[in-house]
Protein backbone atom coordinates (compact mmCIF):
# COMPACT_ATOMS: atom_id res chain seq x y z
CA UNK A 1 0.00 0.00 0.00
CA UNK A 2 0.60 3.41 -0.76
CA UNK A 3 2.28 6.07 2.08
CA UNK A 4 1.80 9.27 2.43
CA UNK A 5 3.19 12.54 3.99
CA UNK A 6 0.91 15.06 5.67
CA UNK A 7 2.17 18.56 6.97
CA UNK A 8 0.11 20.95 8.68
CA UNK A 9 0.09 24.76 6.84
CA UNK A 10 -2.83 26.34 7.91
CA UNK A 11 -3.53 27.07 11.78
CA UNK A 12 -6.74 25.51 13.31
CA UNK A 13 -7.51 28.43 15.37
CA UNK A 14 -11.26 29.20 14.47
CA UNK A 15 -11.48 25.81 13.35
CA UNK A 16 -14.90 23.33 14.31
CA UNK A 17 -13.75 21.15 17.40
CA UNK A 18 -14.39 18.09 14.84
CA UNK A 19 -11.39 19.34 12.31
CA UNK A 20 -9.04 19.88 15.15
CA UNK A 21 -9.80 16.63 16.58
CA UNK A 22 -9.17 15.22 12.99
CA UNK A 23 -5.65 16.37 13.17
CA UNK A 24 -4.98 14.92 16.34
CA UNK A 25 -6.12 11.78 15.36
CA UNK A 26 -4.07 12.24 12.40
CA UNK A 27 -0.95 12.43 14.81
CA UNK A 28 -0.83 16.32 14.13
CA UNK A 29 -0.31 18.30 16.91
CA UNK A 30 1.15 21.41 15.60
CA UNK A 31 1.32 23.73 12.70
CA UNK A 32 4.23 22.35 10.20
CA UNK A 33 4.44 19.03 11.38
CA UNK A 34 4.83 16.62 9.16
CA UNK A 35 3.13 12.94 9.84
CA UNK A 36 3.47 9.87 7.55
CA UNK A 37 0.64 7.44 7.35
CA UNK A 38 -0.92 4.19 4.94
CA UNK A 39 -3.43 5.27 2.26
CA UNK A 40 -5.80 3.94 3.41
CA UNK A 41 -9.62 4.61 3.03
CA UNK A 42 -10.15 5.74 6.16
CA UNK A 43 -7.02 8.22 6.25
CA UNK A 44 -7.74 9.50 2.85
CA UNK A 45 -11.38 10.37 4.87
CA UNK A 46 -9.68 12.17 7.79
CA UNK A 47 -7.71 13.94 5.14
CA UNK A 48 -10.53 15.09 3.14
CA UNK A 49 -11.94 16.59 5.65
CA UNK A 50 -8.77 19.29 6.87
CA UNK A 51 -7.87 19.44 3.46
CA UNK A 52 -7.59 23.19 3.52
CA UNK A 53 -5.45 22.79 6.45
CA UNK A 54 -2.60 20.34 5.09
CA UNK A 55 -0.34 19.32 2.38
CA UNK A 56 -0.16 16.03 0.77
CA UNK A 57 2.13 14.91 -0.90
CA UNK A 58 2.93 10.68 -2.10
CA UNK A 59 6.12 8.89 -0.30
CA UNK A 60 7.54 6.81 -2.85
């Protein structure tokens, strides 16, 4: 399976509790961090949804 690399950009100040709860579940816990993770489905969800928040980019 594909990994990927997720890095914070945008702040979640102002953000819904469920978004910043996203990123914490993402392994995110501040702004710039970078996190690598499985694609899988359910990841690819979580990322979806703070996707105006992050960066994604495809570890090869």
């Amino acid at each position: 399976m594909a990994k990927i690399r997720i890095k914070q950009v945008r702040s979640k100040i102002g953000c819904p509790e469920r978004q910043k709860k996203t990123l914490v579940a993402l392994g995110i816990k501040r702004n710039h961090q970078v996190v690598e993770h499985e694609a899988t489905p359910q990841i690819l969800g979580m990322v979806t949804k703070v996707k105006h928040l992050v960066e994604v980019e495809e570890v090869k």
